[in-house]
Protein backbone atom coordinates (compact mmCIF):
# COMPACT_ATOMS: atom_id res chain seq x y z
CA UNK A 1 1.02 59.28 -85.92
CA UNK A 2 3.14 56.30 -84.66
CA UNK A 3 3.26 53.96 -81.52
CA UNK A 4 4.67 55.69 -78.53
CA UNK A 5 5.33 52.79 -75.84
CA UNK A 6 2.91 50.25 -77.02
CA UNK A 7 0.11 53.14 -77.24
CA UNK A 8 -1.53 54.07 -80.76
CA UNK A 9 -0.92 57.85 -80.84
CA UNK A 10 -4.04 58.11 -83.54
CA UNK A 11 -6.65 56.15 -81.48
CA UNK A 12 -5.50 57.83 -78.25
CA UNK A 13 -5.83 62.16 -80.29
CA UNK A 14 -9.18 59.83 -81.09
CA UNK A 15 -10.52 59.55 -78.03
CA UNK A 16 -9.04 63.02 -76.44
CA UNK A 17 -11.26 64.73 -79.16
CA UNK A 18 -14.19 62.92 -78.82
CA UNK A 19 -13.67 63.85 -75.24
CA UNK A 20 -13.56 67.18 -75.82
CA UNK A 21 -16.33 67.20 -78.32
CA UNK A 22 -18.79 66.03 -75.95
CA UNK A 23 -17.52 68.51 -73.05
CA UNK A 24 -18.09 71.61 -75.44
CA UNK A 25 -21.48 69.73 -75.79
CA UNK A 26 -22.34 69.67 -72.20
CA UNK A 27 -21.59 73.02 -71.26
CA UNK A 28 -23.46 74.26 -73.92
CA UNK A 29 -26.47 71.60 -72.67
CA UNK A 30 -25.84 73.20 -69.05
CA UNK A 31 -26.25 76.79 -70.41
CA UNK A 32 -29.61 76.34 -71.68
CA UNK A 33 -30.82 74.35 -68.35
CA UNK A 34 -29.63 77.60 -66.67
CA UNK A 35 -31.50 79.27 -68.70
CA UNK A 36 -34.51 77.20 -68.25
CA UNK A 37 -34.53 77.44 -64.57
CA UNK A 38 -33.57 81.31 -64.79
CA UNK A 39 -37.21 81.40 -67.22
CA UNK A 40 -38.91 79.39 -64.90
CA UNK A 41 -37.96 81.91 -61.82
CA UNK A 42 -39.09 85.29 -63.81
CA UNK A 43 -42.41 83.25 -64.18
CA UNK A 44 -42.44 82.70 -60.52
CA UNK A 45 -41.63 79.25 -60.01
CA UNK A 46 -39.19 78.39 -57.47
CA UNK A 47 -35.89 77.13 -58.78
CA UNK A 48 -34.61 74.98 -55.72
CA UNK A 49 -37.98 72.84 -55.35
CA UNK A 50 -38.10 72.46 -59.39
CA UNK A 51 -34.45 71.36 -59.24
CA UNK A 52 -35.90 68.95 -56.53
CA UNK A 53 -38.62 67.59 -58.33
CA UNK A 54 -36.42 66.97 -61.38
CA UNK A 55 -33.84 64.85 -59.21
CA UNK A 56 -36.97 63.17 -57.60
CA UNK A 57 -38.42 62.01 -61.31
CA UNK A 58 -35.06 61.25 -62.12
CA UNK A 59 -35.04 58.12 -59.63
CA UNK A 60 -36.58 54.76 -59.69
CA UNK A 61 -39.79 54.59 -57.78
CA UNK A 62 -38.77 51.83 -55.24
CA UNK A 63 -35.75 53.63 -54.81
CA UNK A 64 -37.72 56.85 -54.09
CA UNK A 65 -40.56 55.33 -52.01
CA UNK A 66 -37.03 54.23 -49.77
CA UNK A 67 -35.92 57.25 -49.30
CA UNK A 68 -39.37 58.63 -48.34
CA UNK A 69 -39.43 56.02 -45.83
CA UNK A 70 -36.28 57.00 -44.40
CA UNK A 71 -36.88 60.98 -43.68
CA UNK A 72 -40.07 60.01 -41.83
CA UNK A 73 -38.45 57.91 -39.95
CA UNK A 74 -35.43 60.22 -39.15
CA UNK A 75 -37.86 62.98 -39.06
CA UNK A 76 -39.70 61.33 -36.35
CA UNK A 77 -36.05 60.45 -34.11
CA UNK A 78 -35.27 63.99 -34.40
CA UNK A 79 -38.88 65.31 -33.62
CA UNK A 80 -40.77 62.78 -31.57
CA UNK A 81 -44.48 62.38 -32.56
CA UNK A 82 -44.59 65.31 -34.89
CA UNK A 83 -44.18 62.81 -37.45
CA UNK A 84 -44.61 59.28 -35.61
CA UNK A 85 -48.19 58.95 -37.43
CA UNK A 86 -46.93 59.41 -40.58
CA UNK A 87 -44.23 57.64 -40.26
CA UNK A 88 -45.91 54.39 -38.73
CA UNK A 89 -48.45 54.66 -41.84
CA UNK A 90 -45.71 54.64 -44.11
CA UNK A 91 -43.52 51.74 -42.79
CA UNK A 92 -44.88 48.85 -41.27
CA UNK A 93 -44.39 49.34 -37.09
CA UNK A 94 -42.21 46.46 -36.41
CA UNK A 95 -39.70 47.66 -39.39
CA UNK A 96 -39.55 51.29 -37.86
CA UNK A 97 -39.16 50.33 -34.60
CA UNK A 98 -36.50 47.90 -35.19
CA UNK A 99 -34.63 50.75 -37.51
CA UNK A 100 -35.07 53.51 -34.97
CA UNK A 101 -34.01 51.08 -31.68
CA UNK A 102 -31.05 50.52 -34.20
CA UNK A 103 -30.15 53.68 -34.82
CA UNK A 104 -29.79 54.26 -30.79
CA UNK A 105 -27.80 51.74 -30.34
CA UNK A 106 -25.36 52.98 -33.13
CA UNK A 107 -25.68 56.34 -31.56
CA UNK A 108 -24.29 54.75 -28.07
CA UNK A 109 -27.53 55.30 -26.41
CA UNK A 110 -29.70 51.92 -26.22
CA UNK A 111 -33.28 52.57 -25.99
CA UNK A 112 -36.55 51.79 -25.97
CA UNK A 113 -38.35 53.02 -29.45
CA UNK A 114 -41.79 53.40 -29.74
CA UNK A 115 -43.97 53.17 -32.54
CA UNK A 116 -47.85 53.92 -33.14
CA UNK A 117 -49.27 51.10 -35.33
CA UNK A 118 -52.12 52.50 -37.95
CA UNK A 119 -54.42 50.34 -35.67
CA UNK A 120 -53.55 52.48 -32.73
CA UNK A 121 -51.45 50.41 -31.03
CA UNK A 122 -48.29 51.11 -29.17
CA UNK A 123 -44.99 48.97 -30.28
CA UNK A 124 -41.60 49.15 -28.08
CA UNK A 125 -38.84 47.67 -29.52
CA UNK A 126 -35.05 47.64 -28.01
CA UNK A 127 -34.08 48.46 -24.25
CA UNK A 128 -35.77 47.62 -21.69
CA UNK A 129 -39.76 47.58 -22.73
């Protein structure tokens, strides 16, 4: 094959079946995870929280612990003190009620957020106090 506009028509059929290749390759790869999970589901197991637990091994601990952090602490906007304890043992009181007094602002309604410190104290941070 010859040069086409400055492009190397050999390197270029190259790479487009290397390409290829490795496509074939991965829907062969996603075949047998579908298999996997449809194995794991006659055995009883239930597909949508492995498929979870895979994604959640798949990331970086800090990364993870983050995210954790996070859904408490949206978990706890949402839901008041269903999950305020666990949130306030997870992140440190100031940080959460900082983020949450944020997040009200940013929603257009300034407020005064609340937080239960593990030592049982009460924390207001935004608004008025």
């Amino acid at each position: 094959m010859t040069d086409v506009g400055g492009i190397g028509a050999a390197r270029l059929k190259s790479f487009i079946e290397r390409i290829e290749h490795l496509e074939e390759d991965k829907a062969g790869i996603a075949a047998d995870i579908k298999d996997v999970y449809g194995e794991a589901k006659g055995e009883g197991f239930d597909t949508k929280v492995l498929r979870k637990v895979v994604a959640r091994r798949r990331k970086d601990p800090q990364s993870l612990r983050e995210e954790e952090e996070l859904l408490d602490l949206y978990e706890h906007a949402l839901q008041g003190d269903l999950f305020a304890r666990d949130a306030a043992d997870r992140l440190d009181a100031k940080a959460a009620g900082e983020k949450l007094a944020a997040m009200a602002e940013e929603d257009g309604a300034p407020g005064t957020a609340r937080v239960e410190t593990p030592e049982g104290s009460v924390v207001s941070f935004g608004g008025a106090a």
